[in-house]
C-alpha atoms as a PDB file:
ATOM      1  CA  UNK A   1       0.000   0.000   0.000  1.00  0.00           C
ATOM      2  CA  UNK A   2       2.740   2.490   1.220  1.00  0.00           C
ATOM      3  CA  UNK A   3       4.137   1.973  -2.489  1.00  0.00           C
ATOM      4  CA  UNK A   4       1.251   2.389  -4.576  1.00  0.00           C
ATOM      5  CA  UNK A   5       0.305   5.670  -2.486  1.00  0.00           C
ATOM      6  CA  UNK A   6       3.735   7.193  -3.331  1.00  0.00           C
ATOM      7  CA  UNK A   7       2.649   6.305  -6.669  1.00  0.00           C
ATOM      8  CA  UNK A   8      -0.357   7.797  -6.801  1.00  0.00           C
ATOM      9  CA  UNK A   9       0.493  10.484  -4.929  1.00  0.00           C
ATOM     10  CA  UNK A  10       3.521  11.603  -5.937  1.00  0.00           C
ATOM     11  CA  UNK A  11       4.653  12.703  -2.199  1.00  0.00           C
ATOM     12  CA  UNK A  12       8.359  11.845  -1.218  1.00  0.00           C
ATOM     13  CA  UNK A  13       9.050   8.751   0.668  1.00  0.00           C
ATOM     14  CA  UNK A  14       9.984  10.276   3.677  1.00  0.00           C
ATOM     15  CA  UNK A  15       6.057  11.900   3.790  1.00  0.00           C
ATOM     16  CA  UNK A  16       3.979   8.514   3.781  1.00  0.00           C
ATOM     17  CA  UNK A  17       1.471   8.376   6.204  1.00  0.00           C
ATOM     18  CA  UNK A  18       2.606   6.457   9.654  1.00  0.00           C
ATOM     19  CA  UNK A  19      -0.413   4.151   9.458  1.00  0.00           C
ATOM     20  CA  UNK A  20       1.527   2.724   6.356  1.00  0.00           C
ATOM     21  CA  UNK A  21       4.697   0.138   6.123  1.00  0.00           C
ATOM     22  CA  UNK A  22       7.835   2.515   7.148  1.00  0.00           C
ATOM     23  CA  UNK A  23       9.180   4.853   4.266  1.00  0.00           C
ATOM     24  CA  UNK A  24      12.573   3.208   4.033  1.00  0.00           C
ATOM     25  CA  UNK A  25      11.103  -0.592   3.808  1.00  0.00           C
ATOM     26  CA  UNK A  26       9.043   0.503   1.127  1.00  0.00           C
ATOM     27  CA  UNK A  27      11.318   1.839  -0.816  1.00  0.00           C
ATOM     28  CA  UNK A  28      13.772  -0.548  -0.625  1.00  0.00           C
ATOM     29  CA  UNK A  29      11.076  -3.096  -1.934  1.00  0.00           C
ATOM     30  CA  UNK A  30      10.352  -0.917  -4.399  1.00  0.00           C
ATOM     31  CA  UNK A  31      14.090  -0.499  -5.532  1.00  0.00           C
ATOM     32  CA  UNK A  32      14.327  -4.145  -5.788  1.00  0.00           C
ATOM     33  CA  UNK A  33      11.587  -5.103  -7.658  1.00  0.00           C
ATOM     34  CA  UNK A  34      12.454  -2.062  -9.665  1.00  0.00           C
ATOM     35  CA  UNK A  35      15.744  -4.128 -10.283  1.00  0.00           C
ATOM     36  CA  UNK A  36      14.648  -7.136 -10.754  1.00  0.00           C
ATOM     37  CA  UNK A  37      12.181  -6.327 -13.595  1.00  0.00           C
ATOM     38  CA  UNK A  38       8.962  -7.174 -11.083  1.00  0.00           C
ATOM     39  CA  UNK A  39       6.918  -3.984 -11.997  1.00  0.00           C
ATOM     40  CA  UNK A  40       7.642  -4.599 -15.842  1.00  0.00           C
ATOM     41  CA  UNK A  41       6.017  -8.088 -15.620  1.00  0.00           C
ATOM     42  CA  UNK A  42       3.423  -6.540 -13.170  1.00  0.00           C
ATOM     43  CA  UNK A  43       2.749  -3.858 -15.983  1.00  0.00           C
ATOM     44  CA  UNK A  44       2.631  -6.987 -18.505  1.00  0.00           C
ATOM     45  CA  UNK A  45       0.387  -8.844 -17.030  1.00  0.00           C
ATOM     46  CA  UNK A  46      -1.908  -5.791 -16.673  1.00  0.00           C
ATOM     47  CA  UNK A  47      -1.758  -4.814 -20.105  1.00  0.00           C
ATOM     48  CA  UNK A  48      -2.704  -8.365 -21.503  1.00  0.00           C
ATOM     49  CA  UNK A  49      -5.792  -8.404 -19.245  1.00  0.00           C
ATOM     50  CA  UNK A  50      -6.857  -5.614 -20.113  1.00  0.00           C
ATOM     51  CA  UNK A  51      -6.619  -6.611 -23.622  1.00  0.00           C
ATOM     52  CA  UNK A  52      -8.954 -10.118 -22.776  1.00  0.00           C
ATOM     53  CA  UNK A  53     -11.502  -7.680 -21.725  1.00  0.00           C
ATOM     54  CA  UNK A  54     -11.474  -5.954 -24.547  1.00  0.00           C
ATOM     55  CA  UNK A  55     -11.519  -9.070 -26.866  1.00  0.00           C
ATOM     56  CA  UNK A  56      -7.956  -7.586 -28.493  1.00  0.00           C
ATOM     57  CA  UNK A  57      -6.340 -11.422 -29.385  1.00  0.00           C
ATOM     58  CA  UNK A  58      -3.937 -10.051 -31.839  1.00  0.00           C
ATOM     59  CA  UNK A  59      -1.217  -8.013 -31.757  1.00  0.00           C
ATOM     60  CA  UNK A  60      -1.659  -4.130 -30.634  1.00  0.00           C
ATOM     61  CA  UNK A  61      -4.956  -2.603 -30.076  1.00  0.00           C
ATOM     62  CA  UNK A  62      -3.871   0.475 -32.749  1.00  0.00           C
ATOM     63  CA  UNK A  63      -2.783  -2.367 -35.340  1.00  0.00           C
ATOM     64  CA  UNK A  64      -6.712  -2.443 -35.735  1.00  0.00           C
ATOM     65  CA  UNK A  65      -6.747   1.257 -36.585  1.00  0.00           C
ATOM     66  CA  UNK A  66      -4.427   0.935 -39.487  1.00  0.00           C
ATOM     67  CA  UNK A  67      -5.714  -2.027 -41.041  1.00  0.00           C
END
């Protein structure tokens, strides 16, 4: 939670809210998975259910627009 509210929120680390995990574990997770290419297969995994919803089974959603 502490993560995705830095996120969204754009406030520094140090700022989180004390009801939240501490600043500095946080961000160390963060750094890690940052490193380790977590978030990129987060983002991945995302992005291709999105694209089940939206019935998209080939290639890019704007490939449709050009063809």
């Amino acid at each position: 939670d502490t993560i995705l509210y830095v996120l969204r929120t754009g406030c520094a680390w140090r700022l989180v809210p004390h009801d939240l995990t501490p600043w500095d574990v946080a961000y160390r997770w963060f750094r890690c998975w940052s490193a380790d290419g977590t978030w990129d297969r987060v983002h991945d995994q995302l992005r291709d259910a999105v694209r089940v919803v939206e019935g998209v089974t080939h290639g890019l959603p704007w490939a449709r627009l050009i063809t």
